[in-house]
Structure formats: structure tokens, C-alpha cells
Protein backbone atom coordinates (compact mmCIF):
# COMPACT_ATOMS: atom_id res chain seq x y z
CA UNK A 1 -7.52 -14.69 6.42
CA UNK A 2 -6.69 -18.09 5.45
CA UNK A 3 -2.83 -19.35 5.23
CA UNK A 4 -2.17 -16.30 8.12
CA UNK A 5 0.06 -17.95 10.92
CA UNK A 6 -1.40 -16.96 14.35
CA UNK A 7 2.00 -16.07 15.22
CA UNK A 8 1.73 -13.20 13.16
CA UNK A 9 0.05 -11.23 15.33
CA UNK A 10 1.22 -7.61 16.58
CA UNK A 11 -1.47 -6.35 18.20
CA UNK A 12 -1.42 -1.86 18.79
CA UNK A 13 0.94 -1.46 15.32
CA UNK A 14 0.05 0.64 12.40
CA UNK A 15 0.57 0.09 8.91
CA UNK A 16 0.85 2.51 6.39
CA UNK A 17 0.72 2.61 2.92
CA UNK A 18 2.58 5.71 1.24
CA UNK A 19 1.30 5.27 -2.73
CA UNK A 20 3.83 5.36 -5.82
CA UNK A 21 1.88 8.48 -7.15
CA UNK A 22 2.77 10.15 -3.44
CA UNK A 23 6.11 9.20 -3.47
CA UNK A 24 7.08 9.18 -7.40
CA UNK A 25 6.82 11.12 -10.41
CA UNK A 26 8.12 10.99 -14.39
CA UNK A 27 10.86 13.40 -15.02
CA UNK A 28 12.29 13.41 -18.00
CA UNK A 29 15.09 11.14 -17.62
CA UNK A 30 12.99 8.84 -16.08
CA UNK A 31 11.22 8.59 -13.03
CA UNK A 32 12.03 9.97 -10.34
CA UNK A 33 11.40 9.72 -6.16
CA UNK A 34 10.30 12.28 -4.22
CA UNK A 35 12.69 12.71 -1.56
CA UNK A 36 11.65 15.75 0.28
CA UNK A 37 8.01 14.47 0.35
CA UNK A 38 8.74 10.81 1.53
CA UNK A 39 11.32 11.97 3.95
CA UNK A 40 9.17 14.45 5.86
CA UNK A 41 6.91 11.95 5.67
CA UNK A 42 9.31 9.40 7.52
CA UNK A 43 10.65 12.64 10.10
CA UNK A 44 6.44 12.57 10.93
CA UNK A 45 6.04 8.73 11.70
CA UNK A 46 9.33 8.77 13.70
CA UNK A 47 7.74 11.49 15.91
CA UNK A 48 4.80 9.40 16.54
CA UNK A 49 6.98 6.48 18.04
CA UNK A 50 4.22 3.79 17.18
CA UNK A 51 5.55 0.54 15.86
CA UNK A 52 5.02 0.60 12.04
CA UNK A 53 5.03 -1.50 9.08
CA UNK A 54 5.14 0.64 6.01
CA UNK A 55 4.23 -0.64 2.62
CA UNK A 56 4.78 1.76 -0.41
CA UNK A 57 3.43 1.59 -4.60
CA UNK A 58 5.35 1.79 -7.11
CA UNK A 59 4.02 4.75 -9.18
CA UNK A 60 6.20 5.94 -12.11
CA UNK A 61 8.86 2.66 -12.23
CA UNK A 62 5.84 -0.18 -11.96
CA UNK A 63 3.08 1.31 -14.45
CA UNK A 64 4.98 2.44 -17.21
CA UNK A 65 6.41 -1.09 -17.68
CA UNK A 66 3.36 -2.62 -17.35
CA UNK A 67 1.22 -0.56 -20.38
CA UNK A 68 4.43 -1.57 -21.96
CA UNK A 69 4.80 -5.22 -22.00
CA UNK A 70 0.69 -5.13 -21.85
CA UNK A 71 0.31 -6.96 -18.31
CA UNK A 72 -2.63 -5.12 -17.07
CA UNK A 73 -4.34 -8.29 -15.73
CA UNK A 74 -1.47 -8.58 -13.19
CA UNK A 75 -0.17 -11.91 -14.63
CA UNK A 76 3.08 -13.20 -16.12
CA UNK A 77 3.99 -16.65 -17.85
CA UNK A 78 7.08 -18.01 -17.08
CA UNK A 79 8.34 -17.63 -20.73
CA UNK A 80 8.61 -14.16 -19.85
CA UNK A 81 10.89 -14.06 -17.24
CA UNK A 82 13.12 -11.89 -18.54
CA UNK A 83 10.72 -8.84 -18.37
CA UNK A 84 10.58 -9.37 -14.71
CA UNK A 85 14.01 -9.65 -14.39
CA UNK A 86 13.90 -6.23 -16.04
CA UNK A 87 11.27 -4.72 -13.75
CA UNK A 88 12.36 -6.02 -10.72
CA UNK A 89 15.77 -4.30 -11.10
CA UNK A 90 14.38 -0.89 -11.60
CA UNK A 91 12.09 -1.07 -9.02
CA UNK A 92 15.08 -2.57 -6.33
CA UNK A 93 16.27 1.20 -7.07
CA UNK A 94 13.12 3.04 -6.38
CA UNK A 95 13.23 0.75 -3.12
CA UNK A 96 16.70 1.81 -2.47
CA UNK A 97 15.59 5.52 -2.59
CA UNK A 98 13.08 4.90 -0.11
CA UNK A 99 14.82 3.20 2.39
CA UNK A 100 17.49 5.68 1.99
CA UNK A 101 14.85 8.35 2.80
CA UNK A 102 13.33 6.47 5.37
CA UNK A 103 16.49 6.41 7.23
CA UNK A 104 17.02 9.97 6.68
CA UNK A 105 13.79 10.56 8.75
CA UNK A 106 14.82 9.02 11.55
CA UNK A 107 13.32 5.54 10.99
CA UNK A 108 15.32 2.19 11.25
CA UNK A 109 13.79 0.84 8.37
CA UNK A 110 14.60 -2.87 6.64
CA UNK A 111 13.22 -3.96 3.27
CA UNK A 112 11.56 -7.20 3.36
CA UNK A 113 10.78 -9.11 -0.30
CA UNK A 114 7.30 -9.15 -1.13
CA UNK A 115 8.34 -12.32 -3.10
CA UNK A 116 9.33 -13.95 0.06
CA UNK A 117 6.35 -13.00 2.35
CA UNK A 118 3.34 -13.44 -0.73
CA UNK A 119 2.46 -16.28 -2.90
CA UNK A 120 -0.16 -16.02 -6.16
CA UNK A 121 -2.38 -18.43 -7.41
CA UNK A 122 -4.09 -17.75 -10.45
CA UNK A 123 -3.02 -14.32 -9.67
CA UNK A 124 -4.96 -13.68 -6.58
CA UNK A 125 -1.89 -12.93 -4.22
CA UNK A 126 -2.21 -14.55 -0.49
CA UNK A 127 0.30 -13.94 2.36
CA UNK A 128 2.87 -16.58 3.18
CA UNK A 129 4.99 -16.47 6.33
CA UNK A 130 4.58 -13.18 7.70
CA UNK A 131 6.93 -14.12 11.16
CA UNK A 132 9.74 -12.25 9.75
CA UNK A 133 7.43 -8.64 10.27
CA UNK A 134 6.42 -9.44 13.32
CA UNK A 135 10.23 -10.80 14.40
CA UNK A 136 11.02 -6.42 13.22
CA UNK A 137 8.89 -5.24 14.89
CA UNK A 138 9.46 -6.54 18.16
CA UNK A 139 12.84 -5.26 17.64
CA UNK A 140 11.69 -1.77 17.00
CA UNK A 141 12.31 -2.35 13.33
CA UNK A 142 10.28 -0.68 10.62
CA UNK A 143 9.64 -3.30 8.18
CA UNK A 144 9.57 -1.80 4.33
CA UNK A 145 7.92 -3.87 1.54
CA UNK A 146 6.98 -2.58 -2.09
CA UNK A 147 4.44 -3.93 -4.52
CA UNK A 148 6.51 -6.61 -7.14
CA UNK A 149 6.09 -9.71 -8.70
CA UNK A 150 5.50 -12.98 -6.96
CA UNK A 151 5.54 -16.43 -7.76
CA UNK A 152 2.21 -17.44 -9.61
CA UNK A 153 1.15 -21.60 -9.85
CA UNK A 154 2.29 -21.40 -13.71
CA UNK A 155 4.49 -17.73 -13.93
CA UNK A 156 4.38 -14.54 -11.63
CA UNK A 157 1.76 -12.28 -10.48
CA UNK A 158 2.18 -8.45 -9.08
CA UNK A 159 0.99 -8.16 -5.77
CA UNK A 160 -0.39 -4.80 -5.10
CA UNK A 161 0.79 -2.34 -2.36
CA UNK A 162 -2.80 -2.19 -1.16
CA UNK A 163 -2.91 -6.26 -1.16
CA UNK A 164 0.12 -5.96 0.59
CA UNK A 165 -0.68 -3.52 3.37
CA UNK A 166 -4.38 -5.00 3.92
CA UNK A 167 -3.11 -8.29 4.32
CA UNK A 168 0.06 -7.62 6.71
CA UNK A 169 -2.79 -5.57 8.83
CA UNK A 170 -5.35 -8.20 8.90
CA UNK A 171 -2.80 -10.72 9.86
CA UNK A 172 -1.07 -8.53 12.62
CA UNK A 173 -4.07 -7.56 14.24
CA UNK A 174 -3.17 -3.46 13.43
CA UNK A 175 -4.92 -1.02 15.31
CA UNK A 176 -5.32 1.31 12.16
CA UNK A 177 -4.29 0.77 8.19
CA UNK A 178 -3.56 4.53 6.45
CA UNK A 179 -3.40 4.37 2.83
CA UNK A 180 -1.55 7.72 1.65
CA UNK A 181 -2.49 9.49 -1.86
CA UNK A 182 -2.07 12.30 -3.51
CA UNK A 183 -5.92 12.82 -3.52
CA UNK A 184 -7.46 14.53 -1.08
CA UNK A 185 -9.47 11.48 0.22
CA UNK A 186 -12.20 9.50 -2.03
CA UNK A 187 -13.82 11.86 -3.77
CA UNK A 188 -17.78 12.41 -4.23
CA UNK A 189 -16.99 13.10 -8.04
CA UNK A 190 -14.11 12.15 -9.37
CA UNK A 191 -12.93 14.75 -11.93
CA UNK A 192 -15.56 16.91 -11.64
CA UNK A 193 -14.96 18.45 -7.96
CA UNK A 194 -12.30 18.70 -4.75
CA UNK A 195 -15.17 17.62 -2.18
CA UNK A 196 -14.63 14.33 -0.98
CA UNK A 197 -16.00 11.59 1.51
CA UNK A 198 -15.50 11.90 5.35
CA UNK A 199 -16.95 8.56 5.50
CA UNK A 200 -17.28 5.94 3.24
CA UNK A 201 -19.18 2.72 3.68
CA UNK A 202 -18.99 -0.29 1.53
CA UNK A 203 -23.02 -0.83 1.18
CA UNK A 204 -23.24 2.95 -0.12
CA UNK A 205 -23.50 1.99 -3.68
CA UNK A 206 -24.32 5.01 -5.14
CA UNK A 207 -20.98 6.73 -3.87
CA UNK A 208 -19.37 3.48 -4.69
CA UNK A 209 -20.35 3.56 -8.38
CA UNK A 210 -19.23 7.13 -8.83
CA UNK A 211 -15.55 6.32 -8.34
CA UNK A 212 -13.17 5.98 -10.86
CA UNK A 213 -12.18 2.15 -11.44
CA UNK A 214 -9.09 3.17 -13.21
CA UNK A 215 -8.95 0.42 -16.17
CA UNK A 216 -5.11 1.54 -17.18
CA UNK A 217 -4.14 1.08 -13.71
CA UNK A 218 -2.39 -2.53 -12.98
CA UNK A 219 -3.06 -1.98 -8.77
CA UNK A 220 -7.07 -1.06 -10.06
CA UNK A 221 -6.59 2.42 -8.72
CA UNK A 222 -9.23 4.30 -5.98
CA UNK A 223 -11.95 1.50 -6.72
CA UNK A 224 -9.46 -1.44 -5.73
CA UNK A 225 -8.01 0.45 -2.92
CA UNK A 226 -10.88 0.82 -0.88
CA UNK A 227 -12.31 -2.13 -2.47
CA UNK A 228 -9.19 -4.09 -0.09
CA UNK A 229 -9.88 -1.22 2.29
CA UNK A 230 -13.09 -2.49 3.43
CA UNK A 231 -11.67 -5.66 4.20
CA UNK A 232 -9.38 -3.92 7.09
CA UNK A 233 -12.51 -2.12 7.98
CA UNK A 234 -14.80 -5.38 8.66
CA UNK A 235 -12.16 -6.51 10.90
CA UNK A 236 -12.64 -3.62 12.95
CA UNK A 237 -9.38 -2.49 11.95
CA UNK A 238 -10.03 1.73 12.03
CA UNK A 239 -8.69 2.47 7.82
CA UNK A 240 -8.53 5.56 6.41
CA UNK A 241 -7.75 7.14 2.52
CA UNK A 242 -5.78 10.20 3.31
CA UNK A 243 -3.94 12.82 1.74
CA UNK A 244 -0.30 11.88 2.05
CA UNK A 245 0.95 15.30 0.86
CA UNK A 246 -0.69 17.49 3.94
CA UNK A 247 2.10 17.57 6.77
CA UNK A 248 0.53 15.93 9.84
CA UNK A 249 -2.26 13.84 8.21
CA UNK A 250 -0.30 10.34 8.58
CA UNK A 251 -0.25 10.94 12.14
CA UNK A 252 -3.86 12.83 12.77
CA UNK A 253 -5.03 9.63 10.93
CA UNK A 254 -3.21 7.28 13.05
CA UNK A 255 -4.39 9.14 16.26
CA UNK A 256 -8.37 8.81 14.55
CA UNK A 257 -8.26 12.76 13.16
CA UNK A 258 -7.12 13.07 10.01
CA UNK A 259 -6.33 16.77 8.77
CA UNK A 260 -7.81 16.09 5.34
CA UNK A 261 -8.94 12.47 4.23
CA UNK A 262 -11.60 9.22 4.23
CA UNK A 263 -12.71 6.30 6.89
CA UNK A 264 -14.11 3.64 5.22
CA UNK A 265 -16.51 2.02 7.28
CA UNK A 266 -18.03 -1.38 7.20
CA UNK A 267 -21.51 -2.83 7.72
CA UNK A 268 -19.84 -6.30 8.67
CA UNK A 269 -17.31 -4.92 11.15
CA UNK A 270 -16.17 -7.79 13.34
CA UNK A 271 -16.68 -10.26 11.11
């Protein structure tokens, strides 16, 4: 948690993490956002009336691009500016659309730059000032950030929803971190069953080496999500993988009883 400014800190708030898969899809014009989905999503969280951050992929606008202009590994130079340029202005729509639907389910959302709030080096992405969130939420603001590029020591860097929401929880002290999917939790074998994990811990290799690591996947898929996962959980920080598309599961995870989903547990909690 190094570079985190104490001030941070927003002890009893949630962060959740609605994934582009969730909340996208490629139609054929283009892709497209799921509005129903993400906006009974939003009507559920508004119910709950917990201060939230919410942090949200970038599915169908951020992948495509990145197969095509081949930056898997995350990383930009500078001499190619002008394909972030071009990135960053489709996804400012997709963020658009989900404020828009945020708003629409009752939440006071405001989109924060993950550009201003996260700084790469070498392409490992570390938080900045993350004042600003906390300044929201003590407003009863919902701060809204998206995975995008950030500055890099030599170019730019994307900086992962799931880096994004681990990070803003581990530096606001969140009493729970719900990443959203549109699986039905971590599953016990990927592509080859529905049964998943209840619980999941990080020295259960076995399980561990059975999931999908998603090598055409610029974020590093179910492997890199609870990969950061963990981190939330050794913090003591209660994290679940849940099924964003079953009505009630943000909030039955939020409350510790998810409908349908995965904790990920930690041998090093508290550490």
C-alpha cells in the first residue's frame, strides 16, 4: 500500500466492481451497453444506502482495440499517442452510458479520471491522490471510475478495473470489495461445468491452477482478478466474485450472503 495517503481512508464503504463483460456486449454496429442490466443494477445499490465507490471494465470498447493495435502487455510508447487518443474517446462514451444509467437508478454518481487518481511505472499501475474519492463520498457522492490508460515513466499503461477497485479499497479501508461477472462465481472447471467455488483461498493451488488465465485478455481475466482479489482479502477486507446478472446478489454480497457467487479468502489476512 505504498504511495496511499492516510487521508484516504473511508472506513464502512463498499466498492464495487461491475465488469465490461456484465455491463457490455458487441452488437453489430458496434458495441453496445447494457442499460437495463447496469441500471437495475444501480436501482439495487441505491436501495442499500451504503456509501459506494463503483469501478466498472471496459468489455466490448477496451478489448477489441487492444487485439487490434496488439497491446496485450498493457503498455504504450509515447510515439503512439494517437491510438490512445483514439481509445480514450470511445471509451469516454461507454462512460457516459454508465453514468447516465447510474443516475437513472437513483445514484448521484460523478466520474472521476483514472488518469488523474493512478500513475504506471513500467506498467505496474499504483494509486496517486485518492482525496478526491474520499472528498465524494463524504458528500454522499458515488464516485465512478473506468479502467483507461495512464501515464507510464516512458508512454502509457492501462490500468485495470480490478487494479482499480483493489487499490481504492485497500486505501479506503472498505468493509467489503464485490467484483461483478457474468460468471456464476470462480468456477471449479472452467469450460467444462456450472459448479463453482463458495470459497476460494489463495494457498489452494490445485483450484488455483485450474482457472483460466485468459492470455487474449489485456485485464488477465478470472486468474488476475482474484489474483488482485486476494490482496483485498489479506487485508481483511471481506471480497467476493459474484454473479452480477442475478438481481439481489450485489447487495446479498455486500450484506456477507451472496445469492450465487465466490469469497476469496486469505491465509495472510491482516497482514
Amino acid at each position: 500500500m505504498s504511495g496511499i495517503p492516510h487521508s484516504a481512508s473511508a472506513p464502512g464503504c463498499a466498492v464495487v466492481k461491475l465488469g465490461g463483460s456484465l455491463i457490455t456486449s458487441e452488437g453489430p454496429g458496434g458495441p453496445d451497453v447494457n442499460r437495463a442490466l447496469l441500471t437495475a443494477r444501480a436501482h439495487e445499490l441505491a436501495a442499500s444506502g451504503r456509501p459506494l465507490v463503483l469501478v466498472h471494465g471496459t468489455g466490448a470498447y477496451g478489448k477489441p482495440p487492444a487485439r487490434r493495435y496488439g497491446y496485450l502487455d498493457g503498455r504504450l510508447p509515447r510515439s503512439r499517442a494517437g491510438v490512445v487518443a483514439e481509445v480514450a474517446r470511445d471509451l469516454a462514451r461507454l462512460e457516459l452510458e454508465v453514468v447516465d444509467c447510474l443516475e437513472a437508478g437513483g445514484l448521484k454518481p460523478l466520474r472521476l479520471p483514472a488518469i488523474q487518481l493512478f500513475r504506471a511505472s513500467a506498467g505496474c499501475a499504483s494509486p496517486l491522490d485518492l482525496g478526491p474519492v474520499r472528498e465524494l463520498l463524504a458528500r454522499g457522492v458515488t464516485p465512478v471510475i473506468g479502467g483507461n490508460f495512464v501515464l507510464d515513466c516512458d508512454g502509457f499503461a492501462v490500468c485495470s478495473s480490478d487494479i482499480i477497485a483493489v487499490e481504492l479499497a485497500l486505501a479506503l479501508g472498505a468493509a467489503s470489495l464485490v467484483l461483478a461477472t457474468r460468471a456464476h462465481g470462480v468456477y471449479r472447471e472452467h469450460g467444462r461445468g456450472e459448479a463453482i467455488h463458495g470459497l476460494l483461498s489463495e494457498s489452494d493451488g490445485d483450484a488455483l491452477r485450474k482457472i483460466d488465465a485468459a492470455g487474449q485478455d489485456v485485464s488477465g481475466g478470472m486468474l488476475a482478478k482474484i489474483s488482485h482479489g486476494f490482496r483485498a482479502a489479506r487485508h481483511g477486507i471481506a471480497t467476493y466474485v459474484v454473479d452480477g446478472r442475478v438481481a439481489g446478489n450485489l447487495n446479498g454480497a455486500l450484506d456477507g450472503s451472496p445469492l450465487q457467487g465466490t469469497r476469496l479468502l486469505s491465509d495472510r489476512a491482516g497482514g
